[in-house]
N, C-alpha and C. Protein backbone atom coordinates (compact mmCIF):
# COMPACT_ATOMS: atom_id res chain seq x y z
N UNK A 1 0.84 -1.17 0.00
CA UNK A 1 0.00 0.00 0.00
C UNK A 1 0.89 1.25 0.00
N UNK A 2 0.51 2.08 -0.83
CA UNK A 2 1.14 3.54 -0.78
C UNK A 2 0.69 4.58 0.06
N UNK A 3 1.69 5.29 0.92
CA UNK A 3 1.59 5.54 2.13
C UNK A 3 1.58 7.57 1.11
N UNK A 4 1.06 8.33 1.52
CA UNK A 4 0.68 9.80 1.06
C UNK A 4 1.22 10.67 2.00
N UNK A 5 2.38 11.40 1.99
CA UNK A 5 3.05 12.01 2.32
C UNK A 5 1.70 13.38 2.75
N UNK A 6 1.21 13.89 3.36
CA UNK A 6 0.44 15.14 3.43
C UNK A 6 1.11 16.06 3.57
N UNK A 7 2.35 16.41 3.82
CA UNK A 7 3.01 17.77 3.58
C UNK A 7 3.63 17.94 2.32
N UNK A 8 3.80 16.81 1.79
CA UNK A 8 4.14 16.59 0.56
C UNK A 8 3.54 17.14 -0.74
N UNK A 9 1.92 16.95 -0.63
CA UNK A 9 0.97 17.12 -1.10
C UNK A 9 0.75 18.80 -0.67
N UNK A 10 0.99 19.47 0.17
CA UNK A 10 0.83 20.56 0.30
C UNK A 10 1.60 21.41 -0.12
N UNK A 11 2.86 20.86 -0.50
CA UNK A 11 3.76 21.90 -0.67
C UNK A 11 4.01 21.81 -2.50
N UNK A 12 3.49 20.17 -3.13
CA UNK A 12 3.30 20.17 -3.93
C UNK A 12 2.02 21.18 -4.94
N UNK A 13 1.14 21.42 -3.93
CA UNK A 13 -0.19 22.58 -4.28
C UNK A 13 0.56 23.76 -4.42
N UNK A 14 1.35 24.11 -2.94
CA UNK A 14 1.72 25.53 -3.24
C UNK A 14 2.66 26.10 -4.28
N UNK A 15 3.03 25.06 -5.15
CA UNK A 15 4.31 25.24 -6.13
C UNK A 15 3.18 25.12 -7.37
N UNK A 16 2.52 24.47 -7.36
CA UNK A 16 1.15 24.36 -8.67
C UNK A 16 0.74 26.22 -9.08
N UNK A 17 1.45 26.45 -10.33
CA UNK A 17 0.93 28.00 -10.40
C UNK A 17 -0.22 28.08 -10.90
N UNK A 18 -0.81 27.34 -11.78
CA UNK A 18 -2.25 27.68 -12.04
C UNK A 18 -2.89 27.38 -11.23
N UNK A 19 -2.86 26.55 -9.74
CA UNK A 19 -3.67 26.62 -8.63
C UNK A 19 -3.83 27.98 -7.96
N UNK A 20 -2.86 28.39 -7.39
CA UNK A 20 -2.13 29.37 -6.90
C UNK A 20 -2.74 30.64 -7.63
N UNK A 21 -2.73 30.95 -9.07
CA UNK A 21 -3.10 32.17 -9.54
C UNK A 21 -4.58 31.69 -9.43
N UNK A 22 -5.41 30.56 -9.62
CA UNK A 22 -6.84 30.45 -9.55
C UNK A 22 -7.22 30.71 -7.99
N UNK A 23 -6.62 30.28 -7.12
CA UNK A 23 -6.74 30.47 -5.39
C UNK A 23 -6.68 32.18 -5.47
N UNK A 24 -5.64 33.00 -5.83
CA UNK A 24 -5.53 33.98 -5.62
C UNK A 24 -6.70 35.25 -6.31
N UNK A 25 -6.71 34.77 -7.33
CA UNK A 25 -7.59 35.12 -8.01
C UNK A 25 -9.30 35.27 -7.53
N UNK A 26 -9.51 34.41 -7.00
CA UNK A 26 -10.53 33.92 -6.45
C UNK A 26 -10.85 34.98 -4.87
N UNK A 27 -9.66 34.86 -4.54
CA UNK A 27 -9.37 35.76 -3.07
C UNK A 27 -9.53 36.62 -3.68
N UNK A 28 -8.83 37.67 -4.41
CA UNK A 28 -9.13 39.32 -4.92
C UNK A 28 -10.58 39.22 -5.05
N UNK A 29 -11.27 38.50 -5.61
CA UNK A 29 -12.33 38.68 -6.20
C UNK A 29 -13.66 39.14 -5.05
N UNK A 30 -13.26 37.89 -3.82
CA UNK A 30 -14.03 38.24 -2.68
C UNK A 30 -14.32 39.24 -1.60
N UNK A 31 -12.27 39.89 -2.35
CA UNK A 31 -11.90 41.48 -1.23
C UNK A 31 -12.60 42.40 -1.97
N UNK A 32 -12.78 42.58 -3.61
CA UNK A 32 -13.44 43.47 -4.10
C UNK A 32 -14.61 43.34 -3.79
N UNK A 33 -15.53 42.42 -3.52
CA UNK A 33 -16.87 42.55 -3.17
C UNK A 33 -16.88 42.92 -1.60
N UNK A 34 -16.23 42.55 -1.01
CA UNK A 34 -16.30 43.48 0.61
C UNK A 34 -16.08 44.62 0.35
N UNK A 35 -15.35 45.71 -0.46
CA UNK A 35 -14.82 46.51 -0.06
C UNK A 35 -16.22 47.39 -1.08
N UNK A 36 -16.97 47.05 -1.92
CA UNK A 36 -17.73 46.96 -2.48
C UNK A 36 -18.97 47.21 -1.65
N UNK A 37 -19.09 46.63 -1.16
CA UNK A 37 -20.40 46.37 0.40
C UNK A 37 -19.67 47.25 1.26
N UNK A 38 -18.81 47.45 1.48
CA UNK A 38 -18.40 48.31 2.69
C UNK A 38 -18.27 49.91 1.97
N UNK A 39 -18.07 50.20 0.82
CA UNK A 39 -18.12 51.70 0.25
C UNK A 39 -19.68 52.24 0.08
N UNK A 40 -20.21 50.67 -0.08
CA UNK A 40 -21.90 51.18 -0.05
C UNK A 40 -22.69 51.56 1.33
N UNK A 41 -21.64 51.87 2.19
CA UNK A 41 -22.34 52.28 3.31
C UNK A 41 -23.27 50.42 4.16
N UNK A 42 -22.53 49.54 3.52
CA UNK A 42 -23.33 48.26 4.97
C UNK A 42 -21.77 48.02 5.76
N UNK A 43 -22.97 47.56 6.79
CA UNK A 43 -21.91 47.27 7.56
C UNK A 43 -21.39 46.15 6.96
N UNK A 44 -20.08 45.55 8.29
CA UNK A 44 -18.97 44.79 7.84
C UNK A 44 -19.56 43.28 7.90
N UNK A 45 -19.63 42.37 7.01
CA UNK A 45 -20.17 41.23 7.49
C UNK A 45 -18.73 40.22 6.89
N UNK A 46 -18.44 39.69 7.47
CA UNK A 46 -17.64 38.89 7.04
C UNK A 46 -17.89 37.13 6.12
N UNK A 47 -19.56 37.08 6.36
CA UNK A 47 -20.33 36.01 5.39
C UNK A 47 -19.89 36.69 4.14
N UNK A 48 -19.56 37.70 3.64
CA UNK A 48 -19.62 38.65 2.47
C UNK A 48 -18.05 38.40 1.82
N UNK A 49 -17.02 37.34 2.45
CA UNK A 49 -16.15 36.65 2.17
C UNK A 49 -16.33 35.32 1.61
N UNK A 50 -17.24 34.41 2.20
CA UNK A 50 -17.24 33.27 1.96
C UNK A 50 -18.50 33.23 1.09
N UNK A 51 -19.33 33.70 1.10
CA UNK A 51 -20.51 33.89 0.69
C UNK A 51 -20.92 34.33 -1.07
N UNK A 52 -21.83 33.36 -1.57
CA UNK A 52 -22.39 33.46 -2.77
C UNK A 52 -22.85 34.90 -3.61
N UNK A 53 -22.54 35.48 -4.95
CA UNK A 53 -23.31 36.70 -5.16
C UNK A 53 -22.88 37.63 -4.59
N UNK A 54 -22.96 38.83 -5.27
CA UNK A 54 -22.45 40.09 -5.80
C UNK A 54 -21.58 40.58 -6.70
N UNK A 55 -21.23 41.60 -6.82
CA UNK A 55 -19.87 42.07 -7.78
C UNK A 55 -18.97 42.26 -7.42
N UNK A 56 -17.91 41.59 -7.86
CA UNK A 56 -17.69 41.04 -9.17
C UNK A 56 -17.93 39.31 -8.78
N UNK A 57 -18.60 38.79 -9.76
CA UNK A 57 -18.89 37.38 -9.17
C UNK A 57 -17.73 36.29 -9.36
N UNK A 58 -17.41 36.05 -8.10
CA UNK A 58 -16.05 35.31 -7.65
C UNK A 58 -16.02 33.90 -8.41
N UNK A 59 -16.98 33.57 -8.83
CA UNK A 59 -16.91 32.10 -9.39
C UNK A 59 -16.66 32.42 -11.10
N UNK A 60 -16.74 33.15 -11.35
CA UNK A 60 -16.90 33.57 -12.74
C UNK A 60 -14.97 34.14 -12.68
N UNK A 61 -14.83 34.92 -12.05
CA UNK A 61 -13.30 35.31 -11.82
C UNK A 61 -12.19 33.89 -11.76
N UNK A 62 -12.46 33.26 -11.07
CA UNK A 62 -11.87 32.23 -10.31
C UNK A 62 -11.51 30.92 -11.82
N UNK A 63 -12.98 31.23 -12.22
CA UNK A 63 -12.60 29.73 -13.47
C UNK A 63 -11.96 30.45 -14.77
N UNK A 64 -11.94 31.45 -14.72
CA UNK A 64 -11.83 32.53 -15.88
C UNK A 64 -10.32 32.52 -15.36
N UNK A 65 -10.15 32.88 -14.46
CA UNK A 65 -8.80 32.74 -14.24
C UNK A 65 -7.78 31.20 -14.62
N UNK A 66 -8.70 30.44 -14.11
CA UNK A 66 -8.10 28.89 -14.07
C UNK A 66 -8.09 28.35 -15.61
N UNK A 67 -8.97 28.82 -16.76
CA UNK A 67 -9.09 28.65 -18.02
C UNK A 67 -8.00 29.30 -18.59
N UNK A 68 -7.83 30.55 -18.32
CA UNK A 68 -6.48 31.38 -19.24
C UNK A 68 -5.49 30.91 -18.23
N UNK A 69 -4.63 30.66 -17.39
CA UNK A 69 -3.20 29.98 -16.81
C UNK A 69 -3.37 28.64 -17.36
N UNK A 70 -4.38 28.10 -17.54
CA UNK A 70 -4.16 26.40 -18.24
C UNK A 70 -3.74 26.06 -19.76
N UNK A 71 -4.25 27.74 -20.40
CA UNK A 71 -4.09 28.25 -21.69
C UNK A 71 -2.75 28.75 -22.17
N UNK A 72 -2.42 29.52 -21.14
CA UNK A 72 -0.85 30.26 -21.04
C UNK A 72 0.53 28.84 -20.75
N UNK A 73 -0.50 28.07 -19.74
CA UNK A 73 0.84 27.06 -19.81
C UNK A 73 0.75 25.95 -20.46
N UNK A 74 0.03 25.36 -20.94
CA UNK A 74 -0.22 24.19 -22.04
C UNK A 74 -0.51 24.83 -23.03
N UNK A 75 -0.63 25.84 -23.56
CA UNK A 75 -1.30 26.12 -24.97
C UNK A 75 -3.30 26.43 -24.99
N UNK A 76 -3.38 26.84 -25.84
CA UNK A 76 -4.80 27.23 -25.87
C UNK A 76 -5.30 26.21 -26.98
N UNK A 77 -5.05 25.42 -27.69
CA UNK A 77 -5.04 24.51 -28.59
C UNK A 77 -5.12 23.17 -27.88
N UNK A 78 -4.69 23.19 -26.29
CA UNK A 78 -4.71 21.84 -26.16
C UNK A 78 -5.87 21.65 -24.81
N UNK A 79 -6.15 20.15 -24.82
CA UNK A 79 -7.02 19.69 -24.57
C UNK A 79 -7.43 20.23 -22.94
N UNK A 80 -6.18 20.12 -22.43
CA UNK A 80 -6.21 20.84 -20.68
C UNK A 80 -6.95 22.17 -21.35
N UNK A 81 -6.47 23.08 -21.74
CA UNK A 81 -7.79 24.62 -22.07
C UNK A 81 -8.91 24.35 -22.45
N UNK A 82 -9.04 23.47 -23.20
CA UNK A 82 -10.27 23.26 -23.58
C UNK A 82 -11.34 22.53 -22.22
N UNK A 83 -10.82 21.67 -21.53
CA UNK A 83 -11.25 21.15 -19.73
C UNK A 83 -11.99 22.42 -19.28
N UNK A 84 -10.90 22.99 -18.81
CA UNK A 84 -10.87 24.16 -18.33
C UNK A 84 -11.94 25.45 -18.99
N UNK A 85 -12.17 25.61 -19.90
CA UNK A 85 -12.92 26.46 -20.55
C UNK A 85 -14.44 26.53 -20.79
N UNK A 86 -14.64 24.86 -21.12
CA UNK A 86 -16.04 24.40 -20.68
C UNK A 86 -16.53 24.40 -19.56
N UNK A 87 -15.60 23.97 -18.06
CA UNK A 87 -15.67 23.90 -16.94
C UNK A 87 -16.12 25.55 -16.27
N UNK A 88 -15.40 26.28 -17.15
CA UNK A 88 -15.38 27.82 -17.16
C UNK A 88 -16.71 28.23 -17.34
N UNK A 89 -17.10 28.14 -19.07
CA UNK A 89 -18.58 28.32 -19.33
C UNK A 89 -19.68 27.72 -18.88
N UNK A 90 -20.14 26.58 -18.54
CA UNK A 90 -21.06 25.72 -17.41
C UNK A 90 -20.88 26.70 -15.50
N UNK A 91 -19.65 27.15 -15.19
CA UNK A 91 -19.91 27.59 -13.83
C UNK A 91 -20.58 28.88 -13.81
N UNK A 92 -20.12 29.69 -15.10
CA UNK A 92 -20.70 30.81 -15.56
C UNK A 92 -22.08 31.17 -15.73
N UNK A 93 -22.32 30.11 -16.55
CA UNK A 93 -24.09 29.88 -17.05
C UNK A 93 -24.66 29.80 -15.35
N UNK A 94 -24.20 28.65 -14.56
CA UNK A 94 -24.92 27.90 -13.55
C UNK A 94 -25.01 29.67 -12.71
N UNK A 95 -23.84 30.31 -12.70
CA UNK A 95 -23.80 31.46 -11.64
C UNK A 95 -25.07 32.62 -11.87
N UNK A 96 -24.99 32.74 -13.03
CA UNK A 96 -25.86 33.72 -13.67
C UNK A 96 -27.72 33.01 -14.28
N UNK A 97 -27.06 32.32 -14.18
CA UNK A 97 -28.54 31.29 -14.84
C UNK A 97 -29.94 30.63 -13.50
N UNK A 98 -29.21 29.55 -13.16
CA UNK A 98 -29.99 28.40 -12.47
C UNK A 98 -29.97 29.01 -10.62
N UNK A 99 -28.44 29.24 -10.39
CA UNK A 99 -28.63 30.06 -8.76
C UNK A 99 -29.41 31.62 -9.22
N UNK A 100 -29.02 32.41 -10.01
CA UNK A 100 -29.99 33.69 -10.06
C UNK A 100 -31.36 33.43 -9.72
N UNK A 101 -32.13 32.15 -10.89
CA UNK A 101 -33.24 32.09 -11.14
C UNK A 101 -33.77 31.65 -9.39
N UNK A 102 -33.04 30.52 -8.96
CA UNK A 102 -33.12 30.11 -7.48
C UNK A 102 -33.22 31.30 -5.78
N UNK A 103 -32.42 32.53 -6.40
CA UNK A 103 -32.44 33.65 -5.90
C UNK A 103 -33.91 34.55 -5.57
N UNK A 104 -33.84 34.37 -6.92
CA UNK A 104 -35.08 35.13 -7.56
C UNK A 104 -36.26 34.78 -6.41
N UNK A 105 -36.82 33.34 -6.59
CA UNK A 105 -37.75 32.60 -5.78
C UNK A 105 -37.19 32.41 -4.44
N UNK A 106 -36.37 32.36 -4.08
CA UNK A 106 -36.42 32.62 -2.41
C UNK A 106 -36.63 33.84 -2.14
N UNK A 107 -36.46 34.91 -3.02
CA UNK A 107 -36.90 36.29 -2.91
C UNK A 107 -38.53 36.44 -2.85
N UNK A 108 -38.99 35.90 -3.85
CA UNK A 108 -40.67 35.54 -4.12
C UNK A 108 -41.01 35.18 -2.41
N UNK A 109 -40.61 33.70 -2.39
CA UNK A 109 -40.86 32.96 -0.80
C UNK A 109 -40.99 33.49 0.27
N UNK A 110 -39.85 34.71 0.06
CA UNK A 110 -39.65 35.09 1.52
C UNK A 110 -40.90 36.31 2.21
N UNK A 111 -41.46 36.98 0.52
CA UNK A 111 -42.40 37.73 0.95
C UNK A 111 -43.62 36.81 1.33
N UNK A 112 -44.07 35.95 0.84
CA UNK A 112 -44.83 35.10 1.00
C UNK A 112 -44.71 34.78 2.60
N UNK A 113 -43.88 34.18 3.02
CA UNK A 113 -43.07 34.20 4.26
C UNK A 113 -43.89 35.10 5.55
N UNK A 114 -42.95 36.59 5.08
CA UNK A 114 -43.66 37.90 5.78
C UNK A 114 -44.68 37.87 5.98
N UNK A 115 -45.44 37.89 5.02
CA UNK A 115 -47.03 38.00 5.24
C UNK A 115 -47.84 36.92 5.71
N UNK A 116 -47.42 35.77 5.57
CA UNK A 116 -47.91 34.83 6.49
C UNK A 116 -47.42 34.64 7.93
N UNK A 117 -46.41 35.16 8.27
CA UNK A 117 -45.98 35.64 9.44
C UNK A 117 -46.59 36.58 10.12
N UNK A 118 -46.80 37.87 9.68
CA UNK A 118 -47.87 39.02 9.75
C UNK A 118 -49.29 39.15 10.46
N UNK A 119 -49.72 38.31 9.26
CA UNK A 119 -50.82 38.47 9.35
C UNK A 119 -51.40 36.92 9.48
N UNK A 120 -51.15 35.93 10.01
CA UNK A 120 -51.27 34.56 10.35
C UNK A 120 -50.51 33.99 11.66
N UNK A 121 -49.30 34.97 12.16
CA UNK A 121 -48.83 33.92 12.61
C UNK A 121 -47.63 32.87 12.45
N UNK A 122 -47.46 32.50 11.53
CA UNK A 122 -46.84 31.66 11.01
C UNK A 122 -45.41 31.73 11.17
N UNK A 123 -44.76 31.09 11.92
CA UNK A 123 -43.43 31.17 11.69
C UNK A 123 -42.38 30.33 11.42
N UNK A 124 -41.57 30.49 10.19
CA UNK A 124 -41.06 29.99 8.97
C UNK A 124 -39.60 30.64 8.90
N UNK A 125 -38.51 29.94 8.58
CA UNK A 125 -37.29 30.13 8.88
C UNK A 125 -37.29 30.56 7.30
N UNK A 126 -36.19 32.39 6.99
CA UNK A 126 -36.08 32.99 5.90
C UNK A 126 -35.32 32.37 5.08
N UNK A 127 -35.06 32.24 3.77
CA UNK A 127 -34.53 30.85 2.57
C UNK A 127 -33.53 32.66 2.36
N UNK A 128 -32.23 31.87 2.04
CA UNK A 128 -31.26 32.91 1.79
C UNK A 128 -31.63 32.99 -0.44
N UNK A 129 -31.23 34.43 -0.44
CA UNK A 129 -31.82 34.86 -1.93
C UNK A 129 -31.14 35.44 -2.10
N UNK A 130 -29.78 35.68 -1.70
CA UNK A 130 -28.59 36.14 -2.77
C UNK A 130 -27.48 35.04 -2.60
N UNK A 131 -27.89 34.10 -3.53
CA UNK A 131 -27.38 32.76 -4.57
C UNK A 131 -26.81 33.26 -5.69
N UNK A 132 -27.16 34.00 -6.41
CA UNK A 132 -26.45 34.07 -8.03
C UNK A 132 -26.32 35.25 -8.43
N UNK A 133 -25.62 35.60 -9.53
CA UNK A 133 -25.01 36.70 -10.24
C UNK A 133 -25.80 37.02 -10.98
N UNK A 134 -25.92 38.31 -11.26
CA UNK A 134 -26.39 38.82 -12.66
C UNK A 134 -25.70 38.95 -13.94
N UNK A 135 -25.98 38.94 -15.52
CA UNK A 135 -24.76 38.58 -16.04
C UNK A 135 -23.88 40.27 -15.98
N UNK A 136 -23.78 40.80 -15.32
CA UNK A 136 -22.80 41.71 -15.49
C UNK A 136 -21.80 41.12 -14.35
N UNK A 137 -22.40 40.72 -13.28
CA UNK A 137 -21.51 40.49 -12.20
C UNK A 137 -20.84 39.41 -13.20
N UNK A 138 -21.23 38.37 -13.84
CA UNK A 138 -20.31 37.19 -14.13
C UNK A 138 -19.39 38.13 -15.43
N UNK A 139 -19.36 38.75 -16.38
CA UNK A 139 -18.76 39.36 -16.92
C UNK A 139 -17.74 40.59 -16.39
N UNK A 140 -18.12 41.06 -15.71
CA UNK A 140 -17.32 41.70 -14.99
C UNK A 140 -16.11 40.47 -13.60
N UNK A 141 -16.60 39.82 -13.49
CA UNK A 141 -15.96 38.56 -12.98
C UNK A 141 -14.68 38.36 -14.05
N UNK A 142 -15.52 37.13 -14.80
CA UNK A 142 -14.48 36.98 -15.69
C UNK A 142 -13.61 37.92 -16.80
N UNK A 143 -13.75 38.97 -17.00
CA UNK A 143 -12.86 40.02 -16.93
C UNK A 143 -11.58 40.18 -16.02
N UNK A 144 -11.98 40.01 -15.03
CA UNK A 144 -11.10 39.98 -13.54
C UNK A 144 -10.01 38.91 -14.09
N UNK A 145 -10.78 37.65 -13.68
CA UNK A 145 -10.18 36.77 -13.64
C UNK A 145 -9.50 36.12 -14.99
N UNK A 146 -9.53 36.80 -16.13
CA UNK A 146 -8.87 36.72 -17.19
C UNK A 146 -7.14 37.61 -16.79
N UNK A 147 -7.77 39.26 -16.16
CA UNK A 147 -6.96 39.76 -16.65
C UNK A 147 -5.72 39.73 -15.51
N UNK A 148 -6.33 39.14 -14.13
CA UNK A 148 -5.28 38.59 -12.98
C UNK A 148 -4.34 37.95 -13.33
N UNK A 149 -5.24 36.58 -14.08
CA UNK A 149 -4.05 35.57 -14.75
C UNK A 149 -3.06 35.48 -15.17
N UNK A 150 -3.49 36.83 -16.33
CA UNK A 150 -2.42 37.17 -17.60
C UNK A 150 -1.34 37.48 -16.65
N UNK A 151 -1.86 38.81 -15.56
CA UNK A 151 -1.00 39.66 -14.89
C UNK A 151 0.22 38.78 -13.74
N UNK A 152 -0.71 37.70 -13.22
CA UNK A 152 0.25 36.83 -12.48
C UNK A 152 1.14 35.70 -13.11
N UNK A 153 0.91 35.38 -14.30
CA UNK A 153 1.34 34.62 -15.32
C UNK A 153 2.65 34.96 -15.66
């Protein structure tokens, strides 16, 4: 049996540069949306790090990033970019598409929610409704995360 070195494996990640520029990448992406929420006058929430939705949309940055370093170091012709690029466009669609639409209706729900709370009584735990991007956030994302790449590349 083969025995897995775990520091091995870690230090092997931290030398991986297209990890590394996609990790980092990914991080900028989440400080611009705090600092984003915090110029708009809300307070400081720190869910607003880890957390789904807003601008610039971090998942859209992050694969956008991980598509162009896979491009820059294997070629854009070869099959790793091409992984990577589809993987890119599917997280994109899903960000802006299927969680928006999912957004949307916990937004619907939650008034539904209120008012049966209100005026019934009823009490019903609130469904979170900022899930997904709009497509500017994912374009403005992957913008980001194109042009990090290049820059850390």
């Amino acid at each position: 049996m083969h025995q897995i070195d775990l520091a091995d494996v870690f230090v092997q990640m931290l030398r991986n540069r297209i990890f590394m520029i996609t990790l980092a990448v990914w991080i900028i992406g989440q400080g611009i949306k705090m600092v984003i929420n915090l110029l708009r006058g809300k307070k400081f929430n720190f869910r607003w790090f880890l957390g789904t939705g807003g601008m610039p949309s971090s998942h859209a940055a992050g694969v956008a990033a991980l598509a162009t370093a896979c491009g820059l170091e294997y070629g854009f012709q070869s099959g790793l970019f091409a992984l990577a690029a589809v993987f890119a466009m599917v997280t994109m669609f899903d960000a802006q598409g299927v969680r928006r639409s999912a957004g949307v209706q916990a937004e619907v729900l939650n008034k539904v929610i209120d008012d049966m709370y209100w005026h019934k009584r009823v009490e019903i735990t609130r469904i979170k409704e900022f899930v997904g991007h709009t497509p500017v956030q994912v374009m403005v994302g992957s913008l980001l995360g194109i042009g990090l790449a290049i820059l850390f590349y």
